[in-house]
Protein backbone atom coordinates (compact mmCIF):
# COMPACT_ATOMS: atom_id res chain seq x y z
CA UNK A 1 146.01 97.55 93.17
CA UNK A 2 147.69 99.63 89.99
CA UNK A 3 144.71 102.32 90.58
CA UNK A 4 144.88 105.22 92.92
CA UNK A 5 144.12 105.40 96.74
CA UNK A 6 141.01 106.53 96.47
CA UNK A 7 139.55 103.65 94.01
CA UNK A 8 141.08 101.44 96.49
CA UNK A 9 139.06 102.99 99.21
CA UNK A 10 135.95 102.69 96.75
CA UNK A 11 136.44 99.37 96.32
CA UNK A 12 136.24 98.12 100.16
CA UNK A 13 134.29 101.39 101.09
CA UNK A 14 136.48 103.06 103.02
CA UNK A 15 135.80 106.24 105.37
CA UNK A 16 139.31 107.62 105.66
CA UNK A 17 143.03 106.64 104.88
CA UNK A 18 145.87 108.90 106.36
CA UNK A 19 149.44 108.58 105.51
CA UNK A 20 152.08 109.24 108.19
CA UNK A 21 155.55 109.61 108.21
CA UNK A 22 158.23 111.38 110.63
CA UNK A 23 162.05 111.26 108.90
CA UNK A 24 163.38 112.29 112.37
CA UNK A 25 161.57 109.27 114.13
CA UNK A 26 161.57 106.85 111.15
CA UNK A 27 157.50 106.53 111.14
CA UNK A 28 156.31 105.44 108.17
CA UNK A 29 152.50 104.69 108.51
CA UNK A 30 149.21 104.32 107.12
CA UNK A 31 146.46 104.52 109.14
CA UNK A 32 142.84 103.20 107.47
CA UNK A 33 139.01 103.70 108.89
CA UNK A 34 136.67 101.67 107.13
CA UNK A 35 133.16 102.15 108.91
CA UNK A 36 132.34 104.69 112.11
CA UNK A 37 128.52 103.37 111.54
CA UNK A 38 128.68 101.57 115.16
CA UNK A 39 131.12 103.66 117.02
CA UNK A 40 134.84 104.95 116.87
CA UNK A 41 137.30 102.73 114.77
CA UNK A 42 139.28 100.10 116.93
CA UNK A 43 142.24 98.00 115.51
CA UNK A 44 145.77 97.29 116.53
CA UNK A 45 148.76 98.36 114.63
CA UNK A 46 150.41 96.04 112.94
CA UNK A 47 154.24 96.64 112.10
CA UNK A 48 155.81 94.75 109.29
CA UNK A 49 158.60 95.16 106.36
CA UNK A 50 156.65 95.53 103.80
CA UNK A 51 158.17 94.90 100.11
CA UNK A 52 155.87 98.06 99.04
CA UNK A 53 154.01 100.34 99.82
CA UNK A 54 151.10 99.12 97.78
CA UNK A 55 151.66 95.46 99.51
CA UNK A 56 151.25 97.90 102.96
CA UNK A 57 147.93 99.63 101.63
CA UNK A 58 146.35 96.79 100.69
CA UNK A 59 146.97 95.00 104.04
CA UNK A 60 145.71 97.66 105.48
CA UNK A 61 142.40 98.28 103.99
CA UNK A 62 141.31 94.50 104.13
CA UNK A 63 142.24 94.45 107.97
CA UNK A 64 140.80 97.61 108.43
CA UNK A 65 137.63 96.06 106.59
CA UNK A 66 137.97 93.10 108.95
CA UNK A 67 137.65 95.29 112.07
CA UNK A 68 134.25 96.68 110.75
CA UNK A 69 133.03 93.19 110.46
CA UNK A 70 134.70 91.74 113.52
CA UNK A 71 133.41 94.48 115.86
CA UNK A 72 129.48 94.00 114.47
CA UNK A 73 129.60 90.11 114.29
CA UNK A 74 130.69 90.76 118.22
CA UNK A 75 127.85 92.80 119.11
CA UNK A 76 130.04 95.81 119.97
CA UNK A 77 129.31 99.50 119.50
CA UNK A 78 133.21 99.43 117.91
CA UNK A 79 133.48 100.71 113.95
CA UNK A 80 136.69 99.13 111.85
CA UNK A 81 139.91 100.33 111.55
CA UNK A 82 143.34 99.09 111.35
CA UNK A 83 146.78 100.76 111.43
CA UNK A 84 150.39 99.57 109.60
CA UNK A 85 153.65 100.95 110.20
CA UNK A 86 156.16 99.83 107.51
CA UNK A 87 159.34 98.57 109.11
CA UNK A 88 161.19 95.34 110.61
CA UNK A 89 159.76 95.25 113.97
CA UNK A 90 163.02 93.39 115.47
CA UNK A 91 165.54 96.37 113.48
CA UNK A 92 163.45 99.67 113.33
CA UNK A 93 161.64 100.18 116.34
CA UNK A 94 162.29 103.17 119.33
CA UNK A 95 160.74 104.78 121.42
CA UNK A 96 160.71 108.03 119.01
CA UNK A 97 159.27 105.95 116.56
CA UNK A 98 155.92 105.30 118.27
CA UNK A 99 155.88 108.84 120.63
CA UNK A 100 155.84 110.46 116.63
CA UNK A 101 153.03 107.50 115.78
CA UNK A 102 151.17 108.45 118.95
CA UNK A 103 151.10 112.02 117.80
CA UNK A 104 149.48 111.19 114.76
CA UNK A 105 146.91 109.18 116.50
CA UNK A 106 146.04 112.11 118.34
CA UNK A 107 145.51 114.08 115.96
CA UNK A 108 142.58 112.03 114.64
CA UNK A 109 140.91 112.82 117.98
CA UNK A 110 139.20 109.60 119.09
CA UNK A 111 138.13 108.53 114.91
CA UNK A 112 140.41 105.50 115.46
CA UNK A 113 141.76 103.77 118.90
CA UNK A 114 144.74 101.88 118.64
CA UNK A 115 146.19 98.67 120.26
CA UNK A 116 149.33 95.76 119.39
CA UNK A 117 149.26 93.52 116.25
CA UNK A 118 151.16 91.68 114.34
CA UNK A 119 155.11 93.10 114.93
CA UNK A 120 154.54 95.50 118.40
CA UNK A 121 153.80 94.84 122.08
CA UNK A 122 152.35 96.23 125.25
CA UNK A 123 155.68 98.08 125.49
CA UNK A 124 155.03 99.93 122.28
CA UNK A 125 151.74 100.80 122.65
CA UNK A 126 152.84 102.88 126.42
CA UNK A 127 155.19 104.84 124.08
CA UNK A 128 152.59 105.90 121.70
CA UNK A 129 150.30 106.53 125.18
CA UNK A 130 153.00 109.16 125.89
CA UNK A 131 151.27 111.15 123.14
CA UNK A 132 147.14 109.98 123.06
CA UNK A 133 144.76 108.55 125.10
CA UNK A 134 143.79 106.54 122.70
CA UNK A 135 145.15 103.37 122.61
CA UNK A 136 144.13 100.23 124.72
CA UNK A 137 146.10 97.21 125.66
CA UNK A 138 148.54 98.36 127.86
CA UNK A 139 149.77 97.14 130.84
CA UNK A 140 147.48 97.38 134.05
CA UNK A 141 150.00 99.98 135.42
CA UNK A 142 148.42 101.99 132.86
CA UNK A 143 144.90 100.91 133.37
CA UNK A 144 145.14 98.53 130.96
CA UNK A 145 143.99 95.50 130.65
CA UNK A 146 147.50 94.06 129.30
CA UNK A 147 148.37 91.74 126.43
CA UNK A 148 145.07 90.91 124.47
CA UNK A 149 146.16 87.77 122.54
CA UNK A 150 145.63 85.34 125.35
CA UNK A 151 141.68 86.73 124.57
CA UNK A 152 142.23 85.87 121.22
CA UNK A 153 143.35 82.53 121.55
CA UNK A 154 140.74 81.12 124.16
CA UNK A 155 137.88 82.69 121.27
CA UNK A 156 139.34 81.03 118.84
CA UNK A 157 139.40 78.04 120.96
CA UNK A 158 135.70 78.29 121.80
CA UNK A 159 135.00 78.73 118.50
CA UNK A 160 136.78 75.80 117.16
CA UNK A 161 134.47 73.91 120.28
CA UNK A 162 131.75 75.04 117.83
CA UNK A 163 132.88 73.65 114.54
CA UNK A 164 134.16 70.25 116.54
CA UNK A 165 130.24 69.92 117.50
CA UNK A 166 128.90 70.54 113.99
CA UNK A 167 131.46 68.27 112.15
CA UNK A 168 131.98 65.40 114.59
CA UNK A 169 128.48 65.36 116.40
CA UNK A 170 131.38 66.13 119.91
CA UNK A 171 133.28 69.12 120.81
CA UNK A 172 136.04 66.64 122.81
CA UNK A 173 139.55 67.91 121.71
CA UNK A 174 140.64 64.11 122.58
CA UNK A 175 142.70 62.63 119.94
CA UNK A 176 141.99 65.05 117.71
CA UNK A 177 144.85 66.29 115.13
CA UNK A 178 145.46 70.03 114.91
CA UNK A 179 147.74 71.99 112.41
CA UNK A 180 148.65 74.85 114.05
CA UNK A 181 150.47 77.62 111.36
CA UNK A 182 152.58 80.59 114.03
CA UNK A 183 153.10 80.21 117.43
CA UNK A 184 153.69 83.66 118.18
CA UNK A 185 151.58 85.26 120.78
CA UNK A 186 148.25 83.65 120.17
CA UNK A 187 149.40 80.96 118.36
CA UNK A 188 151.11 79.76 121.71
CA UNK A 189 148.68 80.69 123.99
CA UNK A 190 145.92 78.43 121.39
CA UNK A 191 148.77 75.40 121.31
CA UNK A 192 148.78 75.61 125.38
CA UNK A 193 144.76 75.30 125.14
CA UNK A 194 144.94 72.50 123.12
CA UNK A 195 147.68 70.33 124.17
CA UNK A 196 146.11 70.69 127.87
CA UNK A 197 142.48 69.91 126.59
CA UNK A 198 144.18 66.49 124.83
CA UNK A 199 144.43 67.08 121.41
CA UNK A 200 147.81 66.42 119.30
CA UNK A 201 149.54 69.50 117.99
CA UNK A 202 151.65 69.88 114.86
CA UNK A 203 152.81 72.95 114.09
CA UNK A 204 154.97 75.32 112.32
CA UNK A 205 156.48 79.29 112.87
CA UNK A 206 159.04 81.27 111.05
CA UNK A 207 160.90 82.15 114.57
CA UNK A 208 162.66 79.18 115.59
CA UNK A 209 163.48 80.95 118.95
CA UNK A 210 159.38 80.88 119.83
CA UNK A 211 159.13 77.61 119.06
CA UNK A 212 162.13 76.44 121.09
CA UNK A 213 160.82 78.38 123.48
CA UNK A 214 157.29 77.21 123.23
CA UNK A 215 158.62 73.57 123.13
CA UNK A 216 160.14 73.88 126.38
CA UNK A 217 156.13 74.01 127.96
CA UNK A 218 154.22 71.97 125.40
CA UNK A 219 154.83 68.70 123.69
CA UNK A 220 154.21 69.12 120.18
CA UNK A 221 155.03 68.14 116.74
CA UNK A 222 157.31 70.44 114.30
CA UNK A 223 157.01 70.62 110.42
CA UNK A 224 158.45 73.14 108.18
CA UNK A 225 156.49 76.15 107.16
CA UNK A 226 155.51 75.07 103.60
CA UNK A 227 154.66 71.44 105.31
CA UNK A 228 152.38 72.63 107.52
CA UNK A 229 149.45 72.39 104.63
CA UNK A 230 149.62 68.88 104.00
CA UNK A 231 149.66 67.87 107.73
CA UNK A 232 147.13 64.99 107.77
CA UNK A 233 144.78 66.62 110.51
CA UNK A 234 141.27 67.00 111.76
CA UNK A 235 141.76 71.39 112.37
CA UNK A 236 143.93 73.63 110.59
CA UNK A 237 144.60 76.27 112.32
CA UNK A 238 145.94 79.24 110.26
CA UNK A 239 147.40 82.26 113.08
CA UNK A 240 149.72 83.75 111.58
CA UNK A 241 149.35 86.34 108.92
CA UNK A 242 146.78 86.34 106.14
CA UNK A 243 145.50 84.89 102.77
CA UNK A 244 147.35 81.38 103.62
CA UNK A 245 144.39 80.00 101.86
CA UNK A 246 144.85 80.91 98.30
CA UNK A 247 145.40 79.18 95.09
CA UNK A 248 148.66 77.37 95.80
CA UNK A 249 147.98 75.96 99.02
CA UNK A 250 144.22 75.19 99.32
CA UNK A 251 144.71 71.48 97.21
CA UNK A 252 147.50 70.65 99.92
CA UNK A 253 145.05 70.83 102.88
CA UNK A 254 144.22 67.19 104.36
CA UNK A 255 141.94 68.23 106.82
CA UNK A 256 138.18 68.70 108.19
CA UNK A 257 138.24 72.26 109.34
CA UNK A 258 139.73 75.16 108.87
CA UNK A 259 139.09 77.46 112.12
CA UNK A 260 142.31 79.52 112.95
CA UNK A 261 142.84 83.47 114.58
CA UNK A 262 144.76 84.60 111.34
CA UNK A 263 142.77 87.93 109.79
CA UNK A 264 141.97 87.60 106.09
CA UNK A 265 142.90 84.10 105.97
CA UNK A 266 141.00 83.41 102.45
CA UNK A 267 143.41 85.10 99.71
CA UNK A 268 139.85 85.76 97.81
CA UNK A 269 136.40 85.21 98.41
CA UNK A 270 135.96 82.11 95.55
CA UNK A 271 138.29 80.30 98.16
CA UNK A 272 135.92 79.73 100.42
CA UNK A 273 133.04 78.03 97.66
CA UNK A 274 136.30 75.72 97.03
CA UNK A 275 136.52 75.17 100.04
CA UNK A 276 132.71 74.21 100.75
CA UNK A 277 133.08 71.95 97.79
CA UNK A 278 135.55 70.05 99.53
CA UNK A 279 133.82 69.35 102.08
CA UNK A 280 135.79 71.82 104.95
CA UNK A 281 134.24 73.47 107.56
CA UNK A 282 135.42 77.40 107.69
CA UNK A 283 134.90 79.34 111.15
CA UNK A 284 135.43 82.72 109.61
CA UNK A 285 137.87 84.53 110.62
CA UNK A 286 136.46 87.84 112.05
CA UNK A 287 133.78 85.76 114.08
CA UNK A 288 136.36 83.36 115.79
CA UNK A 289 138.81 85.80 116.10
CA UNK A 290 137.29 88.52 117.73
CA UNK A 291 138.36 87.62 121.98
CA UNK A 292 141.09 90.21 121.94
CA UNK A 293 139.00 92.79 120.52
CA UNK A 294 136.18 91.96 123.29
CA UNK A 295 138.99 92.53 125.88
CA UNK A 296 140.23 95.67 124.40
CA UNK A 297 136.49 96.89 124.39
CA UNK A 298 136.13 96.67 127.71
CA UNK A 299 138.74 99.06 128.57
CA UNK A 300 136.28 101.51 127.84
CA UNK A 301 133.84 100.48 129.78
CA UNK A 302 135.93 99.66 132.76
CA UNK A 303 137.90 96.69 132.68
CA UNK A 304 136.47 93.27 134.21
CA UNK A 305 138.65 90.16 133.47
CA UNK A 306 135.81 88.00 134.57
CA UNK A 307 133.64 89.83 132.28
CA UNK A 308 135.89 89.23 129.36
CA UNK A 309 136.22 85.43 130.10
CA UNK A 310 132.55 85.15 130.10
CA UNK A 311 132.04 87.74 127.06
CA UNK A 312 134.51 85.36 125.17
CA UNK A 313 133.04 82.46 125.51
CA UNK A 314 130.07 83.86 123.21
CA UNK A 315 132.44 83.53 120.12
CA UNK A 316 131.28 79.49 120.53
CA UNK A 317 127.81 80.75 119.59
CA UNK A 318 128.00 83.20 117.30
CA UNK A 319 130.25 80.87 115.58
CA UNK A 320 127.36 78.17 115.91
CA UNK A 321 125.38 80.89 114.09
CA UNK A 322 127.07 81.48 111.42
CA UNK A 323 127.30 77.65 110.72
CA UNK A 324 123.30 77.82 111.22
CA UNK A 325 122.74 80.66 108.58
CA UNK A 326 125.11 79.11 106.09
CA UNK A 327 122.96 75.62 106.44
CA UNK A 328 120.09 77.13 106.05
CA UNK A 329 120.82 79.59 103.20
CA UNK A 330 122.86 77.25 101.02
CA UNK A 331 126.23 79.35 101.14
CA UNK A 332 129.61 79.15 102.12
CA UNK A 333 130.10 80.28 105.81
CA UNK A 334 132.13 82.94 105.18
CA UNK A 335 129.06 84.27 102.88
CA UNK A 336 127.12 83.97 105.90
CA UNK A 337 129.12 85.83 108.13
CA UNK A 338 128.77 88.88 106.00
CA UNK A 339 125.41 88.15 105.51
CA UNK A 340 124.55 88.33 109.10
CA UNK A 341 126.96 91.12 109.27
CA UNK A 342 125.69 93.43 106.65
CA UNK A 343 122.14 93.28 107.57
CA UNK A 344 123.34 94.41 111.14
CA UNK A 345 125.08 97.15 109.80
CA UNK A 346 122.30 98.16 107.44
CA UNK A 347 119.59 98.52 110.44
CA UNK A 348 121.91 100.17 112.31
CA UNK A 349 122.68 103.10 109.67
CA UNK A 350 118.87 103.32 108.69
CA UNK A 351 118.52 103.95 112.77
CA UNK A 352 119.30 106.75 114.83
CA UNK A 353 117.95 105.12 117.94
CA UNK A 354 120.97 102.81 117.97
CA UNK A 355 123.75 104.05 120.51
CA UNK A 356 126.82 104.81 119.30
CA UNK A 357 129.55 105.17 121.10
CA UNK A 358 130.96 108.55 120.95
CA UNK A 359 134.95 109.31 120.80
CA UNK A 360 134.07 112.07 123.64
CA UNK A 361 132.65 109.13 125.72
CA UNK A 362 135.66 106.94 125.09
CA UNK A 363 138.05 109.61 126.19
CA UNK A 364 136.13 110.32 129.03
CA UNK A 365 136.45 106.52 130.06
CA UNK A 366 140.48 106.20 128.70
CA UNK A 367 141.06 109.44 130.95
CA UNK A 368 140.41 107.75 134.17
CA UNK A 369 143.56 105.21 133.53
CA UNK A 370 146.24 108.36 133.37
């Protein structure tokens, strides 16, 4: 990325970037809304110490991108966007930080709905509700429906259901091997789901606190980080941050599936034709991830846990799906997934009789939590 912002946002067609920053609170932020073509922008904000602020932007605007695609292979009236603040989420973070952050959201009025990522928490996302209505994931007390990773992790166990079925002929998690790379929020609640449903875990994280911690529940298997590639297994499970896939570590992978709830987990799209060479099954990442956005969604409709768990489970078939489309087109599944994406997108914009959800609508649904 040595061009300028705005051939960045060319390149992944971008509606809108905004750059924040507050030197009394510390904010430093960039906010990125890829496609309103369905409905308001809906992504979490993900907080990380960046090296740059060209590593931040382009983290941004391929997660933002991942939204767009995320929401539409869902089947919700959601566009894409995706917010990062630059900082070290266990050093930088106050209350000032995300009240100033919360401002900023505001001031967007209902373009882009926040919720947690990567690096914040329920707890941030009530500061930032100090100052907009819209954000989503808080705690119940707040109307929320709460912590959206557990959502996350039981799609992206449905989904890897799906890929069991096609590969092995059996969706049984009996026996089977999984690589599991972060056990941080959905990491662990996916380990839980696995180890229960009788699979063997081996798996890896950066925090050795979480997985002492984790340990504590679960029996399973530790490696170091850089290991965790050439784990001999049947699923490898990427959930921690993205393009793990990439030039160094895709010859080190020993395993029959790749199906993890890591965004962006291909470093570039050739990746996944290696991959397909190789004979590896790929659930893409923005159709087996997508549980904790249904969640979040449905905040705005009026929340329904039992609606959620049964809107979830839907990730095993539209994962099924793609697998379908890329067996009967000849491509690489994560090919397919745009494929079925795009064309969705394209009837939708050549359409004005599809709904789209207004941000007056939304607000008029987030108001009745205050």
């Amino acid at each position: 990325m040595n061009e300028g912002v705005l051939a960045n946002m060319r390149e992944f067609d971008h509606e809108q970037v905004v750059f924040c920053q507050s030197k009394e609170a510390g904010l430093k932020a960039i906010v990125a809304i890829h496609d309103t073509s369905l409905g308001p922008a809906l992504g979490g904000t993900r907080m990380w110490a960046y090296t740059s602020e060209k590593e931040a932007l382009r983290d941004v605007l391929r997660l933002s991108r991942g939204m767009t695609y995320k929401a539409a292979a869902a089947g919700l009236p959601l566009g894409g966007g995706k917010a990062v603040i630059i900082g070290d989420p266990k050093k930088d973070k106050s209350q000032a930080l995300f009240r100033a952050y919360g401002r900023f959201i505001n001031s967007l009025d209902g373009r882009y709905i926040t919720a947690e990522d990567v690096g914040t928490n329920v707890f941030d996302m009530e500061c930032a509700l100090l100052e907009t209505d819209y954000v989503v994931g808080t705690d119940p007390s707040h109307g929320g429906s709460g912590d959206p990773s557990p959502y996350t992790a039981l799609g992206t166990f449905y989904g890897i259901k799906a890929c069991l079925k096609k590969v092995f002929g059996d969706e049984s998690f009996k026996g089977r091997t999984f690589a599991v790379q972060g056990i941080g929020a959905v990491g662990a609640h996916l380990v839980r789901h696995l180890v229960k449903n009788g699979a063997k875990v081996v798996a890896c994280d950066i925090d050795q606190d979480k997985t002492n911690a984790l340990k504590e529940e679960v029996q399973f298997e530790t490696v170091p980080a850089d290991d965790i590639y050439k784990v001999k297994c049947d699923v490898f499970a990427p959930c921690a941050l993205g393009a793990v896939i990439n030039d160094r570590t895709i010859e080190f992978l020993n395993c029959r599936i790749i199906a993890g709830a890591a965004n962006n987990q291909l470093e570039r799209n050739d990746h996944a034709d290696i991959i397909k060479k190789r004979g590896i099954c790929y659930a893409p990442d923005y159709v087996i991830n997508a549980g904790g956005l249904m969640n979040v969604f449905l905040e705005l409709e009026g929340y329904s846990r039992v609606r959620c768990e049964r809107m979830v489970q839907s990730i095993y078939y539209n994962v099924s799906k793609v697998l379908k489309i890329a067996d009967e087109m000849g491509v690489t599944t994560a090919r397919a997934a745009d494929v079925m994406v795009e064309e969705h997108l394209q009837k939708v914009r050549q359409s004005n009789r599809m709904f789209t959800m207004h941000p007056k609508n939304v607000l008029r649904n987030v108001h009745r939590r205050r």
